[in-house]
Protein backbone atom coordinates (compact mmCIF):
# COMPACT_ATOMS: atom_id res chain seq x y z
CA UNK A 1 0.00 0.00 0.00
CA UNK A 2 1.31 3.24 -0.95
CA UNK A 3 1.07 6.01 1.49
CA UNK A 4 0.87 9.64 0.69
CA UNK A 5 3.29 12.30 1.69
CA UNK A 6 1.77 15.46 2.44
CA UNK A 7 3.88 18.42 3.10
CA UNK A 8 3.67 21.51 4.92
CA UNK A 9 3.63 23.36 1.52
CA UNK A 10 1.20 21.14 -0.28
CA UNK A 11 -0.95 21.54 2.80
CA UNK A 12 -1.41 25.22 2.75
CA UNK A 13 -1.77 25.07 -1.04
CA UNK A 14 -4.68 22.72 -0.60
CA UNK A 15 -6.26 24.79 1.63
CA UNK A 16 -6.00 28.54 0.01
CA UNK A 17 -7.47 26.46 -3.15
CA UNK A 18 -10.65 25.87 -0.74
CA UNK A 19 -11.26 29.11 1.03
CA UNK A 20 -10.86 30.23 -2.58
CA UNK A 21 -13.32 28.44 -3.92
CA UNK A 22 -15.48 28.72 -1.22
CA UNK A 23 -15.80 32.34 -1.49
CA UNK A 24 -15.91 32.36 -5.14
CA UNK A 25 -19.03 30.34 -5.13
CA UNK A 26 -20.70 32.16 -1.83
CA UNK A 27 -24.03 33.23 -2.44
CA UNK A 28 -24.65 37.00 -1.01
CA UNK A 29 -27.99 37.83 1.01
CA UNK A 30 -29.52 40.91 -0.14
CA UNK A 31 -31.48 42.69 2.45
CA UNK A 32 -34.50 44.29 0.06
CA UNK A 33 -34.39 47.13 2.48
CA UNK A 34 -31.37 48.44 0.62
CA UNK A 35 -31.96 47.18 -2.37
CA UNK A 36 -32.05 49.56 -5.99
CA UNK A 37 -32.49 49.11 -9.32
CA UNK A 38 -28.59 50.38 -9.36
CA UNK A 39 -27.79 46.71 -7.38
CA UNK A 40 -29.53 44.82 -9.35
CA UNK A 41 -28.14 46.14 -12.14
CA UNK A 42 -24.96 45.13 -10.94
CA UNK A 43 -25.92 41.71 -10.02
CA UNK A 44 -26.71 41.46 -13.14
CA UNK A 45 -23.91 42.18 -15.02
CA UNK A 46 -21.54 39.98 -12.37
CA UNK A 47 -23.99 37.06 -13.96
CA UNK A 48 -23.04 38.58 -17.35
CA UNK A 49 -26.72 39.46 -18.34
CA UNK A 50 -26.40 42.08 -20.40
CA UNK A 51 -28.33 45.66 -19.01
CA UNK A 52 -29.55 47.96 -21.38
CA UNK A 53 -31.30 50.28 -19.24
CA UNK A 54 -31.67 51.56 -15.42
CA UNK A 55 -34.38 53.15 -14.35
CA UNK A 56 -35.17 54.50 -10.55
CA UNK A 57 -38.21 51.91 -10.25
CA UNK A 58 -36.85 48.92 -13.38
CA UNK A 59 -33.91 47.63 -15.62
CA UNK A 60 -34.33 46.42 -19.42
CA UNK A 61 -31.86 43.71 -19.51
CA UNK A 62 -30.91 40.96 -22.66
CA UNK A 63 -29.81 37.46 -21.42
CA UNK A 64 -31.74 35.27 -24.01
CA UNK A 65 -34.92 37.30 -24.10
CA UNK A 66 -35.23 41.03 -23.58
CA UNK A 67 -37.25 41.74 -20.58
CA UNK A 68 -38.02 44.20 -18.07
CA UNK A 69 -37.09 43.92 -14.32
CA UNK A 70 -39.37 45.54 -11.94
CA UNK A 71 -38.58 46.52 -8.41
CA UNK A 72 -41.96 47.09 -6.16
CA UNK A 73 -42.57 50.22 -4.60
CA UNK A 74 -42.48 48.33 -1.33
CA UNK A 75 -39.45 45.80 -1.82
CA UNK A 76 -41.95 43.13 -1.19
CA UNK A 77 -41.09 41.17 -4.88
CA UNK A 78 -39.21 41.73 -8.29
CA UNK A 79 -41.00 40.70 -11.62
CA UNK A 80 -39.78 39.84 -14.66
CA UNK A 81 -41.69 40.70 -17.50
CA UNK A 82 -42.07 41.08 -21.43
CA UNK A 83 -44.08 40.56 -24.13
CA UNK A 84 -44.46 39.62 -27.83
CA UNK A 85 -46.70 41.34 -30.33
CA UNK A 86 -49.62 39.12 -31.40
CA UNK A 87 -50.74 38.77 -35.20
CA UNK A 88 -53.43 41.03 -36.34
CA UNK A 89 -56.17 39.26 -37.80
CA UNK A 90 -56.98 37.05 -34.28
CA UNK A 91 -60.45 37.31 -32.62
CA UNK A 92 -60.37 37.85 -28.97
CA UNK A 93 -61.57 34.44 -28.37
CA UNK A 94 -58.94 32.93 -30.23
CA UNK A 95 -56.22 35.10 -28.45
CA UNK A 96 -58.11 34.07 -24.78
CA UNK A 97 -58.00 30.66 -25.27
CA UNK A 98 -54.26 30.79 -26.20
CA UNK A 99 -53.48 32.77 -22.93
CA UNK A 100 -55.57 30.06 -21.05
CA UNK A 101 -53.19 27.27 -22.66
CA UNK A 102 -50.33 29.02 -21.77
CA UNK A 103 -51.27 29.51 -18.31
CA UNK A 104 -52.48 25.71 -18.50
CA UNK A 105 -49.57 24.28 -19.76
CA UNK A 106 -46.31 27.13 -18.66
CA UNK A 107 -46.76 27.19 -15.14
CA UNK A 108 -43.28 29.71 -14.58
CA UNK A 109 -44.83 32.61 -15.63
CA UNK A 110 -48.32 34.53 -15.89
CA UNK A 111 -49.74 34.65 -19.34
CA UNK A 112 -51.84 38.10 -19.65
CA UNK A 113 -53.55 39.70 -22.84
CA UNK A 114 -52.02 43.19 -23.30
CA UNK A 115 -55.32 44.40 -25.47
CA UNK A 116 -54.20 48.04 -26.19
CA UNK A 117 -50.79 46.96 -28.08
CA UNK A 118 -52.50 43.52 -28.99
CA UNK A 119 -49.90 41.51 -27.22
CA UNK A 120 -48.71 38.76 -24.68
CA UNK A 121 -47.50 40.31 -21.70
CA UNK A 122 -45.44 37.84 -19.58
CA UNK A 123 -44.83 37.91 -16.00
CA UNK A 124 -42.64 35.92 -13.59
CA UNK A 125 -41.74 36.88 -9.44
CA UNK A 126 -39.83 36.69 -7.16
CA UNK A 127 -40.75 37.70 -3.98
CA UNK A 128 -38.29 39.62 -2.00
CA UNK A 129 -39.27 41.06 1.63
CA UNK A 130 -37.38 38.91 4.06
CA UNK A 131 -33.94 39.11 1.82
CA UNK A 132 -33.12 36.73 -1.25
CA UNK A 133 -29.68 35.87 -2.87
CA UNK A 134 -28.29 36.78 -6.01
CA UNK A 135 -28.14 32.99 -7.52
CA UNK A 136 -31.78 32.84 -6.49
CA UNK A 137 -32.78 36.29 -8.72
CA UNK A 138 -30.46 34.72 -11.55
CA UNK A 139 -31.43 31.42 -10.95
CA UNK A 140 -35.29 33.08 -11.42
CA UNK A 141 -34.46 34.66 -14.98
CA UNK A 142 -33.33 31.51 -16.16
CA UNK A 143 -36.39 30.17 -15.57
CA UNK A 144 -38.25 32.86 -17.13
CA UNK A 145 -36.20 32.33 -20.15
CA UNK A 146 -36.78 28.50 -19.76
CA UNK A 147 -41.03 29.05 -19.77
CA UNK A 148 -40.89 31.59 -22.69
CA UNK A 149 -38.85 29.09 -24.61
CA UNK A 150 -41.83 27.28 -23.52
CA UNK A 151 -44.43 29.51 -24.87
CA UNK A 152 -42.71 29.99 -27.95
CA UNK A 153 -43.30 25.67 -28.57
CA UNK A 154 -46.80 25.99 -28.59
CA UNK A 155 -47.06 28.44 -31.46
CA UNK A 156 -44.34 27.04 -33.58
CA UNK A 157 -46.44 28.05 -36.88
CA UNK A 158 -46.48 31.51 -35.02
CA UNK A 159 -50.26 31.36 -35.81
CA UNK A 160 -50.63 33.94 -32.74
CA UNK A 161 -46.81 35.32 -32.37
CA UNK A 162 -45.55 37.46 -34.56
């Protein structure tokens, strides 16, 4: 049997590697008290999503999708949120019962008919008021990216999407 020789040096390498890695892959609690659209902008861009805009009260941000990120007035959640223009020449009824198979069948986000742009509007939170990480809000757009890839299945003909 072979034994192994550790030494003093290959010790203290060994351990630097770990606390290293530890804090490397630490998730940080974010008290929403503090929290601004300013932080999670820069939350954002440590997970390199890309952010387009900052705003006092939201952030447009590209990661796969486009979409807006919402911070309540109260710090209670966050949404996620976007939408995609529906084709003209649907009835209402046709564009209800689409949003009531999406909501059926994509249970990560909120289907809702946006009726004065004709549009999907699409909604996903994350509620927020006793403190949350940043792998959990990250963690959340992915899947909000995951259910819109989702959506996007059931209308492969884009019979509703534009």
């Amino acid at each position: 049997m072979k034994t192994l020789h550790i030494t003093s040096k290959k010790l203290k390498f060994v351990i630097v590697a770990l606390l290293i890695s530890a804090i490397s892959f630490s998730q940080n609690y974010i008290d929403n008290s503090t929290l601004t659209t300013q932080k999670l902008s820069e939350m954002f861009k440590n997970a390199y999503v890309e952010v387009l805009q900052v705003n006092d009260s939201y952030l447009k941000i590209k990661d796969k999708y486009e979409s807006f990120i919402d911070l309540d007035s109260e710090k209670r959640y966050i949404t996620i949120s976007g939408n995609y223009a529906l084709q003209p020449n649907l009835t209402k009824m046709e564009i209800l019962d689409f949003i009531n198979k999406l909501n059926t069948d994509v249970a990560l986000v909120k289907s809702y008919y946006g009726e004065n742009n004709n549009s999907i509007n699409y909604v996903a939170y994350l509620w927020i008021e006793k403190g949350f990480t940043d792998a959990t809000l990250i963690k959340t757009l992915k899947s909000y990216n995951l259910a819109l890839d989702l959506i996007l299945q059931k209308d492969p003909d884009y019979k509703y999407l534009k």
